[in-house]
N, C-alpha and C. Protein backbone atom coordinates (compact mmCIF):
# COMPACT_ATOMS: atom_id res chain seq x y z
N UNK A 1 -8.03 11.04 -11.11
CA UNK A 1 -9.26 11.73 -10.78
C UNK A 1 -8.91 12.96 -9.94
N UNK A 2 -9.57 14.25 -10.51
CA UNK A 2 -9.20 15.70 -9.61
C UNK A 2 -9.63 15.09 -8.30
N UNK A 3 -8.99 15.73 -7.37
CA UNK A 3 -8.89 16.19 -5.89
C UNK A 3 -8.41 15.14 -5.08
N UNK A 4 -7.65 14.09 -5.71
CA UNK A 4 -6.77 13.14 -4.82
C UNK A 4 -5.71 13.17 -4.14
N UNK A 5 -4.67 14.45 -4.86
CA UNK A 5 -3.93 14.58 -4.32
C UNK A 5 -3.66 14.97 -2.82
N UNK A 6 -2.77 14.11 -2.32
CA UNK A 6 -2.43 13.74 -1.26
C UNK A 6 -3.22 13.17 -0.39
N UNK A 7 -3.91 12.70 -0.69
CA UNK A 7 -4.76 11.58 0.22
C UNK A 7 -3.89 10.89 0.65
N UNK A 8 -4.05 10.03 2.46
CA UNK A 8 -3.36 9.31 3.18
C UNK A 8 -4.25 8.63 3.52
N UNK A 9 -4.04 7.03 3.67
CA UNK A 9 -4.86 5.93 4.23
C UNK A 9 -3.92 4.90 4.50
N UNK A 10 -4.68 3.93 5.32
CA UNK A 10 -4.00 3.09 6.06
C UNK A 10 -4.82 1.65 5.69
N UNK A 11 -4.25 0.16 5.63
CA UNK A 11 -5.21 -0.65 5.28
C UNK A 11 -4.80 -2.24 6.29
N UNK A 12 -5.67 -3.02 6.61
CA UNK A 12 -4.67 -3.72 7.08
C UNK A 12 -5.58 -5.34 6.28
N UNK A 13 -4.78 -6.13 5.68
CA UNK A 13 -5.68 -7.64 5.16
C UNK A 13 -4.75 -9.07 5.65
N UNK A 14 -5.50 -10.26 5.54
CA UNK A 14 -4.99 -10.99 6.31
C UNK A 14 -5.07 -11.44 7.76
N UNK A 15 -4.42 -12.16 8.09
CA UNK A 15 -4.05 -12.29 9.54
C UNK A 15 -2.35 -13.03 9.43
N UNK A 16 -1.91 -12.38 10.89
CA UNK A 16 -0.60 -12.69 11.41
C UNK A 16 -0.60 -14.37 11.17
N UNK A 17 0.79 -14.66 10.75
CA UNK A 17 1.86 -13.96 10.60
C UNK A 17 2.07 -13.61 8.73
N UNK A 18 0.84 -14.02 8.18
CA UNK A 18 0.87 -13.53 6.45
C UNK A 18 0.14 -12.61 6.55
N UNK A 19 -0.27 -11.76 7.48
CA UNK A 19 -1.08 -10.64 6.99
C UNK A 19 -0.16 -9.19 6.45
N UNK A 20 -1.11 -8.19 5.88
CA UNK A 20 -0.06 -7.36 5.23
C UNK A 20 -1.20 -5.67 6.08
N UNK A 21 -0.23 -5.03 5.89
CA UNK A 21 -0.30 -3.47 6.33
C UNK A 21 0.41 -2.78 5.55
N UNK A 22 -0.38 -1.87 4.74
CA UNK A 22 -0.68 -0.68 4.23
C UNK A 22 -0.45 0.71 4.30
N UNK A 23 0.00 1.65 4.21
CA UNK A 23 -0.10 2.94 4.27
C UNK A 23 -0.47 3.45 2.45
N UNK A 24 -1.18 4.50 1.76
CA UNK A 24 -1.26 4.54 0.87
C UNK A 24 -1.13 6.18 0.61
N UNK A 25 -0.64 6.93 -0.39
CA UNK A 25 -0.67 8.09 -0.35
C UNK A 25 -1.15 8.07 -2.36
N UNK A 26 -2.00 9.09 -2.21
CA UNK A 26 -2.44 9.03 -3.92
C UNK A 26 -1.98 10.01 -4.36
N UNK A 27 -1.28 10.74 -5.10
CA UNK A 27 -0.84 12.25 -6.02
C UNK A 27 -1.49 12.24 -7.55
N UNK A 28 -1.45 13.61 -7.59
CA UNK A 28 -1.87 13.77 -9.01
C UNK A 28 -0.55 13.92 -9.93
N UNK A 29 -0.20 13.62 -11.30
CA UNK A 29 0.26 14.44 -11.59
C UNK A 29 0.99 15.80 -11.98
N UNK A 30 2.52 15.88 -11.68
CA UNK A 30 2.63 17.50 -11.59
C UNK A 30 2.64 17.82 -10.19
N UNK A 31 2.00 17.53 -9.02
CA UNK A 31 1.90 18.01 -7.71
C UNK A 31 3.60 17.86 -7.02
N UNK A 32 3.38 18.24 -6.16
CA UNK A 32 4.60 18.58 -5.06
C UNK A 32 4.58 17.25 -4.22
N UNK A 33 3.15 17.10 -4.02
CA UNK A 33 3.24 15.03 -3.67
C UNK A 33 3.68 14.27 -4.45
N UNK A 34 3.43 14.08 -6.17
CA UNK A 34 3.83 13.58 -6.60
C UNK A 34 5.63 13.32 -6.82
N UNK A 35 5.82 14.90 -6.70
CA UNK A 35 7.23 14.40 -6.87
C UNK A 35 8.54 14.21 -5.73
N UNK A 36 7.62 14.59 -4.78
CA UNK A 36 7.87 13.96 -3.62
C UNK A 36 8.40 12.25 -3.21
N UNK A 37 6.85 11.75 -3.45
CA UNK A 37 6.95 10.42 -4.05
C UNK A 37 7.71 9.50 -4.81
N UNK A 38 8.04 10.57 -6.29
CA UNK A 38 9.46 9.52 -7.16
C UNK A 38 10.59 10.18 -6.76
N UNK A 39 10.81 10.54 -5.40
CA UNK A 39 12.20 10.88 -5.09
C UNK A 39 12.41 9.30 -4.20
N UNK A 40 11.46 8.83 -4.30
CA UNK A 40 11.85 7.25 -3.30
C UNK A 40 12.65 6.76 -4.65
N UNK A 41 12.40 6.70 -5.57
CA UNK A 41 13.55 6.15 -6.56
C UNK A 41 14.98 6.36 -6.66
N UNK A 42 15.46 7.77 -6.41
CA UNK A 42 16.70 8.28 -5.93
C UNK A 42 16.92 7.79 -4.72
N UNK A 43 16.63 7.19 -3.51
CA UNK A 43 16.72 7.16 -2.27
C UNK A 43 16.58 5.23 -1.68
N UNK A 44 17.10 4.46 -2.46
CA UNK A 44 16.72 3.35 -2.43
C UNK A 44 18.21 2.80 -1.53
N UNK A 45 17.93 2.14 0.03
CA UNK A 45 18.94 1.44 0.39
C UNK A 45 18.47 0.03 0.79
N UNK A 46 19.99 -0.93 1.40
CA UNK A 46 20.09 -1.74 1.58
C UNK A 46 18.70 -2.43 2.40
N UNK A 47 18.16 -3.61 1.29
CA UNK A 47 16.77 -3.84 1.80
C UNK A 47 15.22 -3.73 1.71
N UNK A 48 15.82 -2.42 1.49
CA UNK A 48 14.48 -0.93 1.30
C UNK A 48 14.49 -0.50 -0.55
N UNK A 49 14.00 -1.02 -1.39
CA UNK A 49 13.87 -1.56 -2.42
C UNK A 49 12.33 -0.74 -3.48
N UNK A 50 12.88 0.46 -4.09
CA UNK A 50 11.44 1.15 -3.91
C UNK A 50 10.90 0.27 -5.68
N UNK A 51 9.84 0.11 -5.58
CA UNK A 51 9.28 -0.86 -6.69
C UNK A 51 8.46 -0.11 -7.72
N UNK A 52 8.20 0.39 -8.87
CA UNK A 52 7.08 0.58 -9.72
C UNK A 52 6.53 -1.12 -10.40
N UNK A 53 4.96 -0.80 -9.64
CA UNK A 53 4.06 -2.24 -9.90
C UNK A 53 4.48 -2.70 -11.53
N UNK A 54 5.08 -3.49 -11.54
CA UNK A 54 4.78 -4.12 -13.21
C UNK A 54 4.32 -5.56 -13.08
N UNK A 55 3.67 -6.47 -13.67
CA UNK A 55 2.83 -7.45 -13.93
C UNK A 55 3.02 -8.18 -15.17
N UNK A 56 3.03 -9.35 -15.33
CA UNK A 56 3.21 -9.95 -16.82
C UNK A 56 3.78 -11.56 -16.71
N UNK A 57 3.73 -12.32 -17.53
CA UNK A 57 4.19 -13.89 -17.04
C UNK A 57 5.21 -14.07 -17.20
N UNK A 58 6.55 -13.10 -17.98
CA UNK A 58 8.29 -13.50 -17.76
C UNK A 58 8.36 -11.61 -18.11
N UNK A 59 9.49 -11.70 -17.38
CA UNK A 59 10.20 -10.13 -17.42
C UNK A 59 9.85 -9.54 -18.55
N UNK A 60 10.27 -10.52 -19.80
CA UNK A 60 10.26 -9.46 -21.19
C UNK A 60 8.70 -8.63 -21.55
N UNK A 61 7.48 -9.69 -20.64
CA UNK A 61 6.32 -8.88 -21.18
C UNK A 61 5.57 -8.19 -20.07
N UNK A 62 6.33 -7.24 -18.99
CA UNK A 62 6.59 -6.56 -17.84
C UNK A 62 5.50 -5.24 -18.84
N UNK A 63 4.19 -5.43 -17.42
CA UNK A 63 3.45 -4.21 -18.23
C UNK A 63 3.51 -3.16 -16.84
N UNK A 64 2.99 -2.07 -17.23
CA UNK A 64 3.54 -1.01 -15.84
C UNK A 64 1.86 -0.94 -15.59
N UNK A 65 2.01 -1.07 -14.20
CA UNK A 65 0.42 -1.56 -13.74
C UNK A 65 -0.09 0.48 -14.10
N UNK A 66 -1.17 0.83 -13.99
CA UNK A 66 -2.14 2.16 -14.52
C UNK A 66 -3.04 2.23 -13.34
N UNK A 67 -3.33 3.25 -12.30
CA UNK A 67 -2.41 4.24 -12.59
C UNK A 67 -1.06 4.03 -11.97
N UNK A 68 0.14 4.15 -12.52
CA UNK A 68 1.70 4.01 -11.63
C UNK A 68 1.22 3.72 -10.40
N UNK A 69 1.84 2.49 -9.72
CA UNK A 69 1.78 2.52 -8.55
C UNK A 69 3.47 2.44 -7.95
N UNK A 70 3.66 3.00 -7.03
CA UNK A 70 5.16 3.09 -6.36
C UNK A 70 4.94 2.23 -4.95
N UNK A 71 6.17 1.20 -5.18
CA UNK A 71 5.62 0.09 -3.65
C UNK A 71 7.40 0.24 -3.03
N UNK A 72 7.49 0.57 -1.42
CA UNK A 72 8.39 0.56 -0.61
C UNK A 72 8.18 -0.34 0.53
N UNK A 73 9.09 -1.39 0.59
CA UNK A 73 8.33 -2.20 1.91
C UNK A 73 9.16 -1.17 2.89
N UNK A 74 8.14 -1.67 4.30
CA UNK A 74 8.77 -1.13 5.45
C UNK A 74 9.56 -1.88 6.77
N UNK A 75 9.86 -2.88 6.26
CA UNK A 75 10.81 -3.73 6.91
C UNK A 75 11.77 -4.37 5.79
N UNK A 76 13.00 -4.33 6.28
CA UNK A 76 14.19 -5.10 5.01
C UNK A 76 13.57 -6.05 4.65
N UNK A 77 13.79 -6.43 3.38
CA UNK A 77 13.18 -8.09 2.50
C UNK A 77 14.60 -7.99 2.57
N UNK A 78 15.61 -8.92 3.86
CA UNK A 78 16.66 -9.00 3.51
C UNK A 78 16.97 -10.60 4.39
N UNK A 79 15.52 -11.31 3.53
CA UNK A 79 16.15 -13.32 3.48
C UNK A 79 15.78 -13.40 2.17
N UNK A 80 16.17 -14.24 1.26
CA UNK A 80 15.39 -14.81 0.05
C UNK A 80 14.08 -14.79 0.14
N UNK A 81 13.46 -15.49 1.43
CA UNK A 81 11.97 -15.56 1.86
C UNK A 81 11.05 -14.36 1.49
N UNK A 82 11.65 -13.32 2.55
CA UNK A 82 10.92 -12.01 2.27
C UNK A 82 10.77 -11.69 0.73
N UNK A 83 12.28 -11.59 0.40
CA UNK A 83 12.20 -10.60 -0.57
C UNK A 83 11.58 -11.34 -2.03
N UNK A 84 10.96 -12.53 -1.91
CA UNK A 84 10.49 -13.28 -2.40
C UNK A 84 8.89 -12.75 -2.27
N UNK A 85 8.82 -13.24 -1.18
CA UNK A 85 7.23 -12.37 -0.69
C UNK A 85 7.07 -10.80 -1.28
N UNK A 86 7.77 -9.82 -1.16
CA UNK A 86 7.65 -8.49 -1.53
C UNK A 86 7.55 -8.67 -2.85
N UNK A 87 8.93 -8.97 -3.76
CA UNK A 87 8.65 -8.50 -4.98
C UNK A 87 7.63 -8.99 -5.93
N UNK A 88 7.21 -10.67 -5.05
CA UNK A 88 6.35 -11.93 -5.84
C UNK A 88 4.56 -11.25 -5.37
N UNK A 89 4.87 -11.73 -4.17
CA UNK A 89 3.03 -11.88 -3.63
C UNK A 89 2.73 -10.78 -3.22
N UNK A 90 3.48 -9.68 -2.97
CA UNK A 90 3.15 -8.25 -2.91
C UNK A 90 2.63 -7.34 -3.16
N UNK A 91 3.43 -8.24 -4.39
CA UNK A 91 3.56 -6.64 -5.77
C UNK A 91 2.40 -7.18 -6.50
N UNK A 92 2.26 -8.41 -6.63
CA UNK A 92 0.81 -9.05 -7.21
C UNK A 92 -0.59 -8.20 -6.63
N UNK A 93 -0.60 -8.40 -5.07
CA UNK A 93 -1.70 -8.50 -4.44
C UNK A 93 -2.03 -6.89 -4.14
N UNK A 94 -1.21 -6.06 -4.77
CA UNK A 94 -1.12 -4.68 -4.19
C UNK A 94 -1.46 -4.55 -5.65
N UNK A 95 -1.10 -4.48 -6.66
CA UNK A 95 -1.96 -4.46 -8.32
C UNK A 95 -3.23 -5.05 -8.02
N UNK A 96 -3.86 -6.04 -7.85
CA UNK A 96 -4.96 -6.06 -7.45
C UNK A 96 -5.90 -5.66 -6.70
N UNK A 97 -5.25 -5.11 -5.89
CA UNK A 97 -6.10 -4.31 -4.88
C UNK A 97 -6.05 -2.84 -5.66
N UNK A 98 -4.99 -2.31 -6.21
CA UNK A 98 -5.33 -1.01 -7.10
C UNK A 98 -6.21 -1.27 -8.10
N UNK A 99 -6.18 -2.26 -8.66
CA UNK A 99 -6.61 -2.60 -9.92
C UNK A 99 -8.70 -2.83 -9.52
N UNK A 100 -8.46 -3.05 -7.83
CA UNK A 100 -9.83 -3.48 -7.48
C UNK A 100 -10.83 -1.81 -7.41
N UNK A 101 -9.73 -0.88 -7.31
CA UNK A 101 -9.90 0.22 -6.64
C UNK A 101 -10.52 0.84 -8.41
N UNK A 102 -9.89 0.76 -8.99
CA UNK A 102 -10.05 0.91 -10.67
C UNK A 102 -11.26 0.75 -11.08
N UNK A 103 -11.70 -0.77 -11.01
CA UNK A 103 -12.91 -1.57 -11.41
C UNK A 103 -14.16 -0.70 -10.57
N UNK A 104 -13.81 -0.29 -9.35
CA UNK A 104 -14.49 0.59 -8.71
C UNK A 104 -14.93 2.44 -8.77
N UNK A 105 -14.22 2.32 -10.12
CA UNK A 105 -14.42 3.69 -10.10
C UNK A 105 -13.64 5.27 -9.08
N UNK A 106 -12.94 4.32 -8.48
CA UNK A 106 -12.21 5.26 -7.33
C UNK A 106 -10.82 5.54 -7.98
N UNK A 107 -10.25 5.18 -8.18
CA UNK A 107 -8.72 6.37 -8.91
C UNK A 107 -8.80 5.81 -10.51
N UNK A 108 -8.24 6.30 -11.22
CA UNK A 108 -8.55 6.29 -12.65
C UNK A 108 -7.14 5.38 -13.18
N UNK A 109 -7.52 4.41 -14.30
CA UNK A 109 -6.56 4.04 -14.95
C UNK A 109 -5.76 4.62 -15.68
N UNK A 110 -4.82 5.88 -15.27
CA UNK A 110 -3.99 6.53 -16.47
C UNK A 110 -2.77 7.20 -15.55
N UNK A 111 -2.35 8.19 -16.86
CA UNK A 111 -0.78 8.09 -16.24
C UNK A 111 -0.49 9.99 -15.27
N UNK A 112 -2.03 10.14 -14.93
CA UNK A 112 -2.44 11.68 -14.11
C UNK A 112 -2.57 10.77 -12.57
N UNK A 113 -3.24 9.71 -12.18
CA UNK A 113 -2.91 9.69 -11.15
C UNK A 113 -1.57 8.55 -10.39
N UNK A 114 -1.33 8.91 -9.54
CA UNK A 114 -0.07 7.75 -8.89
C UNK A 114 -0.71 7.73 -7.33
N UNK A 115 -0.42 6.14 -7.55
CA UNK A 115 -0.35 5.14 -5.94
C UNK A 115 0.77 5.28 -5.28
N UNK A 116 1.18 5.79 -4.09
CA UNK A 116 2.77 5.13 -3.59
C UNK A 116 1.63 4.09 -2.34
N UNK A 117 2.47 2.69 -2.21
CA UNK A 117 1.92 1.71 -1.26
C UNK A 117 3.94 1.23 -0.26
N UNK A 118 3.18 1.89 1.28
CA UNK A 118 3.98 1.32 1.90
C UNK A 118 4.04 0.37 2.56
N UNK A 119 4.64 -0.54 2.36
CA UNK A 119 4.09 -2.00 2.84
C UNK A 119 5.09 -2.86 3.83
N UNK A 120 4.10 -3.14 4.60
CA UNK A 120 4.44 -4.20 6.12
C UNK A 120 4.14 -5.46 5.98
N UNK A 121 5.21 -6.37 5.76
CA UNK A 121 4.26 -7.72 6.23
C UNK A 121 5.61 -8.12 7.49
N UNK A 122 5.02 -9.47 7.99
CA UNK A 122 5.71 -10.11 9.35
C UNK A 122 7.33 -10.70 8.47
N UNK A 123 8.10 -10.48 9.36
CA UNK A 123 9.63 -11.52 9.11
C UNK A 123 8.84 -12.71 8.94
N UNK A 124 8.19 -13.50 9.57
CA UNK A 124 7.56 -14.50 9.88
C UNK A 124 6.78 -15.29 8.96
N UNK A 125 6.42 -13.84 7.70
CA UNK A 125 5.53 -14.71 6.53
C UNK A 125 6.15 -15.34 5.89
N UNK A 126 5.29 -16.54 5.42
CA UNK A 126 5.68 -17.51 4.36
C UNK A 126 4.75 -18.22 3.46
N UNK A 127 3.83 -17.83 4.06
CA UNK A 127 2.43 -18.39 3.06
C UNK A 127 1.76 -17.45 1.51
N UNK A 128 2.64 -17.59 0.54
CA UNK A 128 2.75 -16.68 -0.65
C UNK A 128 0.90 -16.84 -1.24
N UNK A 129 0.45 -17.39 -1.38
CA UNK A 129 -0.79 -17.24 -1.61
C UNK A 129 -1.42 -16.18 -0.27
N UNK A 130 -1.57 -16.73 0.99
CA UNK A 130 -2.41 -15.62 1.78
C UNK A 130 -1.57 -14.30 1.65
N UNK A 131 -0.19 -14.27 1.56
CA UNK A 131 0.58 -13.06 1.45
C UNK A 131 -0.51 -11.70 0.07
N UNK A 132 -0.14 -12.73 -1.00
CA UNK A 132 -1.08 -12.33 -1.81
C UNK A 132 -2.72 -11.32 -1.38
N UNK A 133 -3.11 -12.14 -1.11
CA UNK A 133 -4.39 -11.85 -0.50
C UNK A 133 -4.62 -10.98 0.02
N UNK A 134 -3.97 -11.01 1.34
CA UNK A 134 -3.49 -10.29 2.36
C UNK A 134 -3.05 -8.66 1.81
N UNK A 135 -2.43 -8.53 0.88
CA UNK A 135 -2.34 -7.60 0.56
C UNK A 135 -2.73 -6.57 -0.52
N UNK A 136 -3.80 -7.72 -1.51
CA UNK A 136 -4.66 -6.79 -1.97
C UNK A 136 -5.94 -6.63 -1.15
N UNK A 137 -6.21 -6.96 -0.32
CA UNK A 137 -6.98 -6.74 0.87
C UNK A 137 -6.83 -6.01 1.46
N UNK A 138 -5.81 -5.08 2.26
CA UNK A 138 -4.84 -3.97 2.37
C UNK A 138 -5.06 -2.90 1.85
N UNK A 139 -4.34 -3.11 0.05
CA UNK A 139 -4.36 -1.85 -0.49
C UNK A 139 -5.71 -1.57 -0.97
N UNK A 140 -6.64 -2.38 -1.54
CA UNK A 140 -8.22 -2.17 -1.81
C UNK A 140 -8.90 -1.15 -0.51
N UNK A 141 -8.00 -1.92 1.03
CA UNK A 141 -9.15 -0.71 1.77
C UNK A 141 -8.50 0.69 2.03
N UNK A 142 -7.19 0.50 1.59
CA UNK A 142 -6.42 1.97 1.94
C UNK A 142 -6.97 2.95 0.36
N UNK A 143 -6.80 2.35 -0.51
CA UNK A 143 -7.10 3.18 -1.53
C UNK A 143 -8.44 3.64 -1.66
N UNK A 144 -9.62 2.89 -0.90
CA UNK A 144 -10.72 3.12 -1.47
C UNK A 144 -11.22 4.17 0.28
N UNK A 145 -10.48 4.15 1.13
CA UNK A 145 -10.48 5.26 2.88
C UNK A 145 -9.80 6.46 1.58
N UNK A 146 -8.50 5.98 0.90
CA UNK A 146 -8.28 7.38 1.29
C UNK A 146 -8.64 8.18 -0.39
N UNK A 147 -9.95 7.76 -1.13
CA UNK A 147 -10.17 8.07 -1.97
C UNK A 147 -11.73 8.80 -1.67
N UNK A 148 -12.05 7.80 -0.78
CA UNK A 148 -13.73 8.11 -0.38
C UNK A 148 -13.54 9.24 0.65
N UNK A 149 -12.34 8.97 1.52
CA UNK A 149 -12.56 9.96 2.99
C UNK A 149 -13.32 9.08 4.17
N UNK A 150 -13.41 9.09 5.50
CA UNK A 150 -14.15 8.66 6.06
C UNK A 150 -15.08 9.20 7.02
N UNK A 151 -15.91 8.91 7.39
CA UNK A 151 -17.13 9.98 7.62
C UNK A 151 -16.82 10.49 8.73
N UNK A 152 -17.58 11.50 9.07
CA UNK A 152 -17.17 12.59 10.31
C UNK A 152 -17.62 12.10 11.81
N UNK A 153 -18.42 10.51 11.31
CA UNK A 153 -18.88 9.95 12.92
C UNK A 153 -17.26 9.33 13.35
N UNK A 154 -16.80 8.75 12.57
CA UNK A 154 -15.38 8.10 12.58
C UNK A 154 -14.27 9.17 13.75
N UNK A 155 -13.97 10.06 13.15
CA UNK A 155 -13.49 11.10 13.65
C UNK A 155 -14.00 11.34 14.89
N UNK A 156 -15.04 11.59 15.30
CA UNK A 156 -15.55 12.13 16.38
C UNK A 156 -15.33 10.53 17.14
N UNK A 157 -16.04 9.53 16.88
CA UNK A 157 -15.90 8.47 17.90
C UNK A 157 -14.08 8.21 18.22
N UNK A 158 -13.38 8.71 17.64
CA UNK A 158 -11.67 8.41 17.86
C UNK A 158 -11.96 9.76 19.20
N UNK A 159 -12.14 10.97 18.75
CA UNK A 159 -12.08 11.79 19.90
C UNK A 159 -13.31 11.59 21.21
N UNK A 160 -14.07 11.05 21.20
CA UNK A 160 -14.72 10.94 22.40
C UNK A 160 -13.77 9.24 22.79
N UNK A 161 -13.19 8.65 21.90
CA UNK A 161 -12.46 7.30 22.80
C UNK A 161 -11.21 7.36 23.41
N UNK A 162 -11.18 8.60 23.08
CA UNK A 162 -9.22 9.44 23.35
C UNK A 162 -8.46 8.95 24.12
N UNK A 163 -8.85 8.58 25.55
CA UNK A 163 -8.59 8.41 26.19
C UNK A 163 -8.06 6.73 26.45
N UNK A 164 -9.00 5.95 26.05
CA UNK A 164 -9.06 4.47 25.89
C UNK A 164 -8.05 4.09 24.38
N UNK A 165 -7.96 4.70 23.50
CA UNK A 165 -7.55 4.47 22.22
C UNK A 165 -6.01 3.71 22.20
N UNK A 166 -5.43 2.62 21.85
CA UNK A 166 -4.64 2.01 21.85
C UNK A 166 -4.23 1.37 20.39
N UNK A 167 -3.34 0.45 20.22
CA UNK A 167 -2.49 -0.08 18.96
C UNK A 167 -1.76 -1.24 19.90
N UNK A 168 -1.55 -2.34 19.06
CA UNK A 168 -1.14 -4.08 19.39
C UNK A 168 0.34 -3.90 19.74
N UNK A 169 0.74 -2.63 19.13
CA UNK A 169 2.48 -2.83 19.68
C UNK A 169 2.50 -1.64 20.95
N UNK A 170 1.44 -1.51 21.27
CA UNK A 170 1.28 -0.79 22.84
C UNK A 170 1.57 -1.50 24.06
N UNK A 171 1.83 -1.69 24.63
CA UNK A 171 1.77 -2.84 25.79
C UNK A 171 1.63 -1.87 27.50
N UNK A 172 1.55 -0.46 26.70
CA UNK A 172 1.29 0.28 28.44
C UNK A 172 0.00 0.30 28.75
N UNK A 173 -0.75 1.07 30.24
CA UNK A 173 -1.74 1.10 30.37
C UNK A 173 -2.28 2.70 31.19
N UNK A 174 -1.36 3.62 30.26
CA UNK A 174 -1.19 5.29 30.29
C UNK A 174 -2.47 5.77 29.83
């Protein structure tokens, strides 16, 4: 869909320690985002594992989820566990949440637009169903913030809270 390119959103579904976090960036086709984006394919290290969504019940009938989605976790999947979680309940729950975004009319099923999804879950997860969940819960609200935009009261209430405004891995009181 025209005018997506480069949209940025953030999503978070779940709860600790299976919950999942989001970052989402959308490109069009052809753009300077876009190819920005499949340079994570050239750039793949130990851990850090860049994914195009595919879906299907054994490898051989591997369909490429529409529109392309590109998935990078942001912590190593480097136990069996994780990387179990990433490539299994991840990559599931992050197609569904695009796929939710689809059904919705917000990015188009074809091969003009692309998803990249950067994705957080805990060392700690292990619950592959809420993992699941958790993370098309995630990408459904990052794709559909950073497709819609969010309204201009949003914005303004972050700058009149400026001062008070904090994050869970904060622990000062500056």
């Amino acid at each position: 869909m025209p005018g997506l390119d480069g949209r940025i959103s953030q999503g978070w579904g779940g709860a600790p320690p299976d919950g999942v976090h989001v970052n989402v960036v959308l490109a069009e086709r052809g753009s300077a985002t876009a190819a920005a984006l499949t340079t994570t394919f050239a750039a793949p290290s130990a851990g850090f594992a860049p994914i195009l969504i595919s879906l299907g019940p054994d490898q051989p009938s591997y369909e490429t989820l529409l529109p392309p989605t590109l998935m990078l976790n942001k912590i190593p999947a480097d136990t069996p566990q994780l990387e179990s979680l990433v490539f299994g309940a991840c990559q599931v729950g992050i197609a569904r949440g695009v796929l939710d975004a689809v059904a919705a009319d917000l990015v188009a099923a074809d091969q003009e637009t692309l998803v990249f999804v950067s994705l957080w879950i805990d060392a700690d997860a292990s619950d592959e169903d809420a993992v699941c969940r958790a993370a098309r819960e995630a990408t459904g609200r990052a794709v559909a913030e950073a497709a819609r935009g969010r309204a201009p009261e949003d914005a303004r209430r972050l700058v009149e809270q400026r001062d008070t405004v904090t994050h869970p891995a904060y622990g000062g009181s500056a």
